[in-house]
PDB file of N, CA and C in Angstrom:
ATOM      1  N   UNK A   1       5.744   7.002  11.703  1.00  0.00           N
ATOM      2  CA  UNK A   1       5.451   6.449  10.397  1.00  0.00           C
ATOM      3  C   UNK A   1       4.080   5.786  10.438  1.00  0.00           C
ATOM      4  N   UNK A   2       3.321   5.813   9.286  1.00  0.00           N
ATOM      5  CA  UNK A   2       1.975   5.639   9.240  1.00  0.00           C
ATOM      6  C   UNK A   2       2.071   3.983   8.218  1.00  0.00           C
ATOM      7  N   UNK A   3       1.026   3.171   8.311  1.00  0.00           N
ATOM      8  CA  UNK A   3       0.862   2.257   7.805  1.00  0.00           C
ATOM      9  C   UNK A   3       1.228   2.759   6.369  1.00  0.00           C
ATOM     10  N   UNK A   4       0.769   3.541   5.463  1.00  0.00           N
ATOM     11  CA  UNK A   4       0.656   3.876   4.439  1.00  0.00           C
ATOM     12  C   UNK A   4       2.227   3.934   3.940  1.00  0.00           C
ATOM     13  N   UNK A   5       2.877   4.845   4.793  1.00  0.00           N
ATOM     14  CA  UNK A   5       3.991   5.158   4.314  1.00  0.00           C
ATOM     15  C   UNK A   5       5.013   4.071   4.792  1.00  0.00           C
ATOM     16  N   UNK A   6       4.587   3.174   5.123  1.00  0.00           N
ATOM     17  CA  UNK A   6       5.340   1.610   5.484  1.00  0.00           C
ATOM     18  C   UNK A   6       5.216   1.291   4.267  1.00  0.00           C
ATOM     19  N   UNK A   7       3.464   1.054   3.637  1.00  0.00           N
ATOM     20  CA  UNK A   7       3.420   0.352   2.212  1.00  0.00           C
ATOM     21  C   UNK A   7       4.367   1.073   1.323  1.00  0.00           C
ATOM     22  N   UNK A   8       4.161   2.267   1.321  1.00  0.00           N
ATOM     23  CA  UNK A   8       4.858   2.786   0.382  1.00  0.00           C
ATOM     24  C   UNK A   8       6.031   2.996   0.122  1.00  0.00           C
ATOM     25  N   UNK A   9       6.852   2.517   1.226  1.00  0.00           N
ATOM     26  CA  UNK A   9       8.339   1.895   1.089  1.00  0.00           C
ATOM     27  C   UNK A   9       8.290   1.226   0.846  1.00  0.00           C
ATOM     28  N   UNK A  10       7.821   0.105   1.366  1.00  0.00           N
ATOM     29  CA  UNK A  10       8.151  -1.127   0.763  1.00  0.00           C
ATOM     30  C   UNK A  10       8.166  -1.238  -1.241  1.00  0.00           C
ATOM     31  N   UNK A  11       6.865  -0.942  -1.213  1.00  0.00           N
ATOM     32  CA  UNK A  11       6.307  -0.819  -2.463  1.00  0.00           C
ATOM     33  C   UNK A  11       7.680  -0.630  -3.849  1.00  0.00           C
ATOM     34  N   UNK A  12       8.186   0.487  -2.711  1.00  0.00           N
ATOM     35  CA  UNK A  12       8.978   1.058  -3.905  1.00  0.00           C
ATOM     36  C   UNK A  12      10.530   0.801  -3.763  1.00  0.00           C
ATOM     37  N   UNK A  13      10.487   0.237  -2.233  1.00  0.00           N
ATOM     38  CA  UNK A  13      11.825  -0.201  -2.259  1.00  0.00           C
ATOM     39  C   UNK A  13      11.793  -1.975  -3.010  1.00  0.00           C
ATOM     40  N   UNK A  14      10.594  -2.506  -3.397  1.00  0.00           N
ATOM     41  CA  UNK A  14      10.432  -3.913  -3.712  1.00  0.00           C
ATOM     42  C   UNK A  14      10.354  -3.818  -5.466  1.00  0.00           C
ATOM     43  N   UNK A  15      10.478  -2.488  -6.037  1.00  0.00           N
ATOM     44  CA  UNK A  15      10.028  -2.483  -7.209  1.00  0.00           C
ATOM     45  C   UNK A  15       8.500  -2.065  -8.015  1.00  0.00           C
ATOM     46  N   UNK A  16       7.651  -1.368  -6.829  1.00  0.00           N
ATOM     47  CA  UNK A  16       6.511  -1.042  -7.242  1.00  0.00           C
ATOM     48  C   UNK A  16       5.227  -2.248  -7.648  1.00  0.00           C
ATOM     49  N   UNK A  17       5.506  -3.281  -7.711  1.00  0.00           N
ATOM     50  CA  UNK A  17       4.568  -4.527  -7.792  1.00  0.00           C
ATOM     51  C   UNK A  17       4.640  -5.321  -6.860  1.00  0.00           C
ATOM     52  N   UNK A  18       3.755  -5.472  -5.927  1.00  0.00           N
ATOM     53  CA  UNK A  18       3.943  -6.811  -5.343  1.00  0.00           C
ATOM     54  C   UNK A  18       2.735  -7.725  -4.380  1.00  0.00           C
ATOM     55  N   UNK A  19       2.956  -8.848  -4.273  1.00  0.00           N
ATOM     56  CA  UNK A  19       1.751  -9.753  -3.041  1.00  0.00           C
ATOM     57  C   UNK A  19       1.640  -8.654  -1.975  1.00  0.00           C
ATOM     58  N   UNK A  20       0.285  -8.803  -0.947  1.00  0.00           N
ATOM     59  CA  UNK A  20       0.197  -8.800   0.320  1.00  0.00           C
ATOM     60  C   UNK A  20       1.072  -9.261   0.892  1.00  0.00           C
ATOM     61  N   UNK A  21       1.508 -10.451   0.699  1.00  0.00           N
ATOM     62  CA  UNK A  21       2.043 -11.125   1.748  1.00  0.00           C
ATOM     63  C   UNK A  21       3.466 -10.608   1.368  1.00  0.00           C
ATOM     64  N   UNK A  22       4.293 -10.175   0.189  1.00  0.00           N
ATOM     65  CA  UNK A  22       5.644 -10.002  -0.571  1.00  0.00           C
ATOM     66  C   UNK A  22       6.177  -8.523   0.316  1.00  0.00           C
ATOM     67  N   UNK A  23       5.015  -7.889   0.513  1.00  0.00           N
ATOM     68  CA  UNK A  23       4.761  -6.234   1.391  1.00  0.00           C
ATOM     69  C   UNK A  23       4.791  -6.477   3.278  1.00  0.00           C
ATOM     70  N   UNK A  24       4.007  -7.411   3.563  1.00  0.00           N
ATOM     71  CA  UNK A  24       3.947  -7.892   4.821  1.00  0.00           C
ATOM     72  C   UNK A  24       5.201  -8.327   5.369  1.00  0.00           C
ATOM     73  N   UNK A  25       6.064  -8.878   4.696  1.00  0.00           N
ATOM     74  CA  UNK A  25       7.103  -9.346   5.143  1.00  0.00           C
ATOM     75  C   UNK A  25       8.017  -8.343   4.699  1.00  0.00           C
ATOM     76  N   UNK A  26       8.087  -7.816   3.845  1.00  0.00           N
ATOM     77  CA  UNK A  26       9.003  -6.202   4.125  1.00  0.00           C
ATOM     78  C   UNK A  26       8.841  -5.553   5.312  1.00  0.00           C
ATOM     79  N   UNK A  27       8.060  -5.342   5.494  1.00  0.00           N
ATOM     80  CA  UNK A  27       7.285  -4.573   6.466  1.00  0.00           C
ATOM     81  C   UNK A  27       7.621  -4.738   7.876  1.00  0.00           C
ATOM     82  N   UNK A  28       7.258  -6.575   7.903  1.00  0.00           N
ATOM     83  CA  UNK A  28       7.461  -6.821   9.059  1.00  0.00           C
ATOM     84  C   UNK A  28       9.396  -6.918   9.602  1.00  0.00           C
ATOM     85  N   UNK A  29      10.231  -7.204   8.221  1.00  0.00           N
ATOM     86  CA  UNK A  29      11.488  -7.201   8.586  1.00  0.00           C
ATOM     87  C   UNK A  29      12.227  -6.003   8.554  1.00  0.00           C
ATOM     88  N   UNK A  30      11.784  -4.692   8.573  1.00  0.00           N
ATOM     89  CA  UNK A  30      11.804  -3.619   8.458  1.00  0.00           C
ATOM     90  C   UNK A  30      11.154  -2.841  10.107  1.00  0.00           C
ATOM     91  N   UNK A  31      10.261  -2.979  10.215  1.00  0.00           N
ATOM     92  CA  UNK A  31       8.987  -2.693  11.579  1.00  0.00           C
ATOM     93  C   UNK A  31       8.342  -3.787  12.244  1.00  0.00           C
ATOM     94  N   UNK A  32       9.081  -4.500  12.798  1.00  0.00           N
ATOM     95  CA  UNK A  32       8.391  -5.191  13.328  1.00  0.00           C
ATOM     96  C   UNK A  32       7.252  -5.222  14.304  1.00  0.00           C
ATOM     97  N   UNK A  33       6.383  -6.069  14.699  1.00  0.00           N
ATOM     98  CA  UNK A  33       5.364  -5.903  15.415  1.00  0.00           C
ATOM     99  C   UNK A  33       4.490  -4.948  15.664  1.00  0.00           C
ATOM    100  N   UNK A  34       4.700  -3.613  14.289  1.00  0.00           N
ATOM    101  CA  UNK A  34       4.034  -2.457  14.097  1.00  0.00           C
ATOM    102  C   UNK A  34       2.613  -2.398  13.683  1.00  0.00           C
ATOM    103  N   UNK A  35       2.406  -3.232  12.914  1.00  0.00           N
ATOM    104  CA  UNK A  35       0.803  -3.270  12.924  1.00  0.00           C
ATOM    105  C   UNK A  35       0.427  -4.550  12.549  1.00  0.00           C
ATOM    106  N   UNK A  36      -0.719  -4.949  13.008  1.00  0.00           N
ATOM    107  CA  UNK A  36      -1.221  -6.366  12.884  1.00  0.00           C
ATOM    108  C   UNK A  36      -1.704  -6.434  11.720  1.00  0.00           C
ATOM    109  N   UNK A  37      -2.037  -5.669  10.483  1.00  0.00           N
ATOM    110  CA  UNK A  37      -2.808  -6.405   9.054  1.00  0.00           C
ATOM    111  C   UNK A  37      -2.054  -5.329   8.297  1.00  0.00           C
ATOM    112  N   UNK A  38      -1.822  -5.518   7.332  1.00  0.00           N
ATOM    113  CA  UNK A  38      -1.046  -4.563   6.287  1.00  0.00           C
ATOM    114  C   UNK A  38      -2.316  -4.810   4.927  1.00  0.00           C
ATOM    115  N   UNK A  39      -2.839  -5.815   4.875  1.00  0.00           N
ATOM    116  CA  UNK A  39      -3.660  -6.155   3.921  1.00  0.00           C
ATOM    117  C   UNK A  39      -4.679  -5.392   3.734  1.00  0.00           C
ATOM    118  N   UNK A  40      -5.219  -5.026   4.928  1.00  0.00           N
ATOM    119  CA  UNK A  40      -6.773  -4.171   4.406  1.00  0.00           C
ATOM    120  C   UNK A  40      -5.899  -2.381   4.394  1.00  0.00           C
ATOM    121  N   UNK A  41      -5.077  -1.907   5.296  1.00  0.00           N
ATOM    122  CA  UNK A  41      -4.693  -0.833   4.712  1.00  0.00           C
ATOM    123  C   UNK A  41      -4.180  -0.625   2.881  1.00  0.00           C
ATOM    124  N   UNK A  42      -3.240  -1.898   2.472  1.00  0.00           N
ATOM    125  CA  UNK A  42      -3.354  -1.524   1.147  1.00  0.00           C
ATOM    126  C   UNK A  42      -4.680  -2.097   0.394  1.00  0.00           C
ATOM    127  N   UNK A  43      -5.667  -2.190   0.747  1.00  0.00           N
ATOM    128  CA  UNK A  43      -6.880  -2.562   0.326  1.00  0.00           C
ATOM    129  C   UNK A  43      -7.443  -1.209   0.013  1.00  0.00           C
ATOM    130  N   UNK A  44      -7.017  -0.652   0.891  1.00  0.00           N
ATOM    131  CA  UNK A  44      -7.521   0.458   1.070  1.00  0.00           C
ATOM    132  C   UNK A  44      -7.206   1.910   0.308  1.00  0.00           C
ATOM    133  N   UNK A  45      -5.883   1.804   0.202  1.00  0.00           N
ATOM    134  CA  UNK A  45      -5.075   2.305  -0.241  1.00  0.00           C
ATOM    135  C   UNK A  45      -4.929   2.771  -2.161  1.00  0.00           C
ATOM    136  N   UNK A  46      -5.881   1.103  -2.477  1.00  0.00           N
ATOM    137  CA  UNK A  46      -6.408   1.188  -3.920  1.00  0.00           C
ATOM    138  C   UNK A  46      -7.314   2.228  -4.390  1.00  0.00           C
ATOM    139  N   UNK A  47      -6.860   2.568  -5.678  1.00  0.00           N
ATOM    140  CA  UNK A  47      -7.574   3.737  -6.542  1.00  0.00           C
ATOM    141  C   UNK A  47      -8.298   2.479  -7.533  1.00  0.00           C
ATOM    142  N   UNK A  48     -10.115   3.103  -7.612  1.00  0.00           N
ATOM    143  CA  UNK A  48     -10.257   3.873  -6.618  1.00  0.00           C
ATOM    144  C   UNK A  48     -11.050   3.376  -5.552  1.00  0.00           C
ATOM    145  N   UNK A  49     -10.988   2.026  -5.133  1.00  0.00           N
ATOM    146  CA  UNK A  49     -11.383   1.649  -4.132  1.00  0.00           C
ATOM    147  C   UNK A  49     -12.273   1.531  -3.720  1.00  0.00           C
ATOM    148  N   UNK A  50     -12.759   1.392  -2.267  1.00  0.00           N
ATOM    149  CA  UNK A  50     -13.918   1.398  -1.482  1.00  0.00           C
ATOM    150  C   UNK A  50     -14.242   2.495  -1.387  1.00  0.00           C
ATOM    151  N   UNK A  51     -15.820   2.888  -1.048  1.00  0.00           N
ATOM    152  CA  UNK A  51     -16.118   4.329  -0.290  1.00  0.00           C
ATOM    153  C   UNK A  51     -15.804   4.497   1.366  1.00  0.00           C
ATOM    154  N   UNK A  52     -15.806   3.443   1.823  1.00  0.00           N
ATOM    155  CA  UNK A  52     -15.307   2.888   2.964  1.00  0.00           C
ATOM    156  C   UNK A  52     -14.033   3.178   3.193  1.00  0.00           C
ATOM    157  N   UNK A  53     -13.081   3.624   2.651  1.00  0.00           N
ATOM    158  CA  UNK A  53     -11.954   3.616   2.610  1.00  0.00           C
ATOM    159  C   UNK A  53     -11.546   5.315   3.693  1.00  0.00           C
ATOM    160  N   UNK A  54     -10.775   5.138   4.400  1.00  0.00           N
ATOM    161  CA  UNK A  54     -10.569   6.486   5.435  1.00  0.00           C
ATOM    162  C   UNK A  54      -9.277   7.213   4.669  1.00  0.00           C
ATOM    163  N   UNK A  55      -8.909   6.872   3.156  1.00  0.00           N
ATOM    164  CA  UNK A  55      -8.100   7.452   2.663  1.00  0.00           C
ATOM    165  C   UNK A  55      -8.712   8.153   1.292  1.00  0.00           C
ATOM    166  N   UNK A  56      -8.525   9.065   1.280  1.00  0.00           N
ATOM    167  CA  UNK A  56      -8.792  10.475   0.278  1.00  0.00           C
ATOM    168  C   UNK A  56      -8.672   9.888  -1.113  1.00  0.00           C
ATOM    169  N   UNK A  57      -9.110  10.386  -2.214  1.00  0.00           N
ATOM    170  CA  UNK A  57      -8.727   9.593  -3.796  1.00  0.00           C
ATOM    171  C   UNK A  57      -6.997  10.227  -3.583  1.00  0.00           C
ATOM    172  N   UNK A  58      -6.574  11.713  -3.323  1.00  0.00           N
ATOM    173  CA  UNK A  58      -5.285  11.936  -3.397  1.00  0.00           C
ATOM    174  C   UNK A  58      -4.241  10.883  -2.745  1.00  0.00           C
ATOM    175  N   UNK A  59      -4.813  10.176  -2.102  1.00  0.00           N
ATOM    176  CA  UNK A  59      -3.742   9.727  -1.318  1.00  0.00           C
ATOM    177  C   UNK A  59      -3.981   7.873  -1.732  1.00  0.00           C
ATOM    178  N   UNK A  60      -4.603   7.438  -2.489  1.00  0.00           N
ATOM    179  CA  UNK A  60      -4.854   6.288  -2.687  1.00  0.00           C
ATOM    180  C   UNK A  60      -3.583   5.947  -3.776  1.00  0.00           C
ATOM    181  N   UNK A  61      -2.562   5.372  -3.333  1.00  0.00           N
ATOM    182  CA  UNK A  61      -1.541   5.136  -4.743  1.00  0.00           C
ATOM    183  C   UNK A  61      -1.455   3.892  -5.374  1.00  0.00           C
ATOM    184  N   UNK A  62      -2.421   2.463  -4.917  1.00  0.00           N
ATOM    185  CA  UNK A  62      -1.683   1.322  -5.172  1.00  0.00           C
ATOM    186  C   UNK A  62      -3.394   1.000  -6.467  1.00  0.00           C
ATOM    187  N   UNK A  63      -2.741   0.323  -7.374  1.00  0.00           N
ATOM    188  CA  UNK A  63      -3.940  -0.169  -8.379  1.00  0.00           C
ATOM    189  C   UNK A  63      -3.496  -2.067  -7.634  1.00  0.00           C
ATOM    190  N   UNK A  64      -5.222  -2.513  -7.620  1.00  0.00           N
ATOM    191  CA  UNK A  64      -5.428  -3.738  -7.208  1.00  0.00           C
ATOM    192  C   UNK A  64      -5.277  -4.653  -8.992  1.00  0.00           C
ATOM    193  N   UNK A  65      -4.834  -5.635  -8.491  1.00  0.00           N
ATOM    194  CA  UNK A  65      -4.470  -6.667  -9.855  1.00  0.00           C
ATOM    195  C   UNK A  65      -5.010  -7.535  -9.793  1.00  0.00           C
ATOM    196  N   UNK A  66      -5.717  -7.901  -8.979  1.00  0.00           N
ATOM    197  CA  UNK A  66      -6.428  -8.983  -7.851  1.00  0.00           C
ATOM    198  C   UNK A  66      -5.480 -10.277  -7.303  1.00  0.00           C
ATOM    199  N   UNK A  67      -5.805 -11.358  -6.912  1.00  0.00           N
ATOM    200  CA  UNK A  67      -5.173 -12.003  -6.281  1.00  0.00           C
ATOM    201  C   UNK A  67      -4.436 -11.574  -5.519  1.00  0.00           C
ATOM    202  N   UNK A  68      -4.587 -10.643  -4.452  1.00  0.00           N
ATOM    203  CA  UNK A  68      -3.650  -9.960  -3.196  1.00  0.00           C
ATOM    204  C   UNK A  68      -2.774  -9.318  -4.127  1.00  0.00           C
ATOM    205  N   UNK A  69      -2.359  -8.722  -5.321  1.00  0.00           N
ATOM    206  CA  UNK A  69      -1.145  -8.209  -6.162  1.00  0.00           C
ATOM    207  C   UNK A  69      -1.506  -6.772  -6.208  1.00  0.00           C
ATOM    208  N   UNK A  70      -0.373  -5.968  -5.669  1.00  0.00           N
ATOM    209  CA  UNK A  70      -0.838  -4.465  -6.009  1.00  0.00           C
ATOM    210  C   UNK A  70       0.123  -4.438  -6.846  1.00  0.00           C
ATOM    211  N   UNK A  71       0.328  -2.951  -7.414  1.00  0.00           N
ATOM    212  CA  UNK A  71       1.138  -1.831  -8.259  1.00  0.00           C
ATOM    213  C   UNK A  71       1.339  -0.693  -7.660  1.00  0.00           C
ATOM    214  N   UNK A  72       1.863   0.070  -8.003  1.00  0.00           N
ATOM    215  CA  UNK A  72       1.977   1.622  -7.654  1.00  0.00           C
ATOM    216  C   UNK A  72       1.049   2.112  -9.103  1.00  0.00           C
ATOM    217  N   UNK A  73       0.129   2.963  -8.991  1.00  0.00           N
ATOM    218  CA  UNK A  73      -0.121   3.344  -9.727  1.00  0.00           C
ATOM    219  C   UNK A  73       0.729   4.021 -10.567  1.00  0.00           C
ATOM    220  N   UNK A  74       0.241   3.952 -12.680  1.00  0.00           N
ATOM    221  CA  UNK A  74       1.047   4.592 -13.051  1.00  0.00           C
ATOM    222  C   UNK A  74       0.987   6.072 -13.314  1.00  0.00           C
ATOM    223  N   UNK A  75      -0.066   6.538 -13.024  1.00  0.00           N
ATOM    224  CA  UNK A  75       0.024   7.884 -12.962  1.00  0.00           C
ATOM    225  C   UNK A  75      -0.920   8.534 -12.091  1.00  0.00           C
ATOM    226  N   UNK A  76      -1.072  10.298 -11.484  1.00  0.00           N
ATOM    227  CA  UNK A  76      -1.155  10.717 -10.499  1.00  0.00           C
ATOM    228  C   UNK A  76      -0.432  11.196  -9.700  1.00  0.00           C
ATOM    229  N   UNK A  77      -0.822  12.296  -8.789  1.00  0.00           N
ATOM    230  CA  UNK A  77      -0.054  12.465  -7.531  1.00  0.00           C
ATOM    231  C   UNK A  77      -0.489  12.055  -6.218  1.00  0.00           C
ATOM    232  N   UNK A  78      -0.214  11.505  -5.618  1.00  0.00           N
ATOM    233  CA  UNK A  78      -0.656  11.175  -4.692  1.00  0.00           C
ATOM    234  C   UNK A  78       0.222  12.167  -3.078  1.00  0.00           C
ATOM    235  N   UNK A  79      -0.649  12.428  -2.380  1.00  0.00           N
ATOM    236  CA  UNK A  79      -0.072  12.725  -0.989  1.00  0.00           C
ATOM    237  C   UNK A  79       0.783  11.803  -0.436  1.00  0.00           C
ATOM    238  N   UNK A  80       0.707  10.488  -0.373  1.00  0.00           N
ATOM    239  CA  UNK A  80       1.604   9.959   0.258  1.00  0.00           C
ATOM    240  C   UNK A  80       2.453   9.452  -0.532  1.00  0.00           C
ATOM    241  N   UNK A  81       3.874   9.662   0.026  1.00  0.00           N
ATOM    242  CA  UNK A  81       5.047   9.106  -0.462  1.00  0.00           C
ATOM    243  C   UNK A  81       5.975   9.952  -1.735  1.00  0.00           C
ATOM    244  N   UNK A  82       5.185  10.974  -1.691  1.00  0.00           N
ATOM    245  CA  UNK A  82       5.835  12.077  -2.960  1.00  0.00           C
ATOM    246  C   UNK A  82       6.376  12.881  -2.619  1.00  0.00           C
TER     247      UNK A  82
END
């Protein structure tokens, strides 16, 4: 399992909205000690993000709300998690 598809459980097992930190702790009570930052992967993860970003526009699913708050985007397909 890839960071991404960690977020993207969580994401959607939490209801599709939520904190960094609301995802981090899914995450971590789910996978523990699996990866040290969950924050800049769904940073990353945002459409449409950084250019910096090592993830594809297809595969970017979360819209930033700011204050650490993502979404699932509402529309698109995305590669991961579909």
């Amino acid at each position: 399992m890839t960071a991404a598809e960690a977020i993207w459980q969580a994401m959607t097992t939490l209801g599709g909205e939520r904190s960094i930190t609301e995802v981090r702790s899914w995450i971590e009570d789910h996978y523990p000690n699996r990866w040290v930052d969950i924050g800049t992967p769904m940073a990353d993860l945002a459409y449409p993000g950084n250019a910096s970003s090592k993830y594809s526009p297809e595969q970017r699913f979360l819209e930033a709300l700011g204050d650490g708050r993502y979404r699932i985007r509402q529309s698109g397909r995305f590669a991961i998690g579909t």
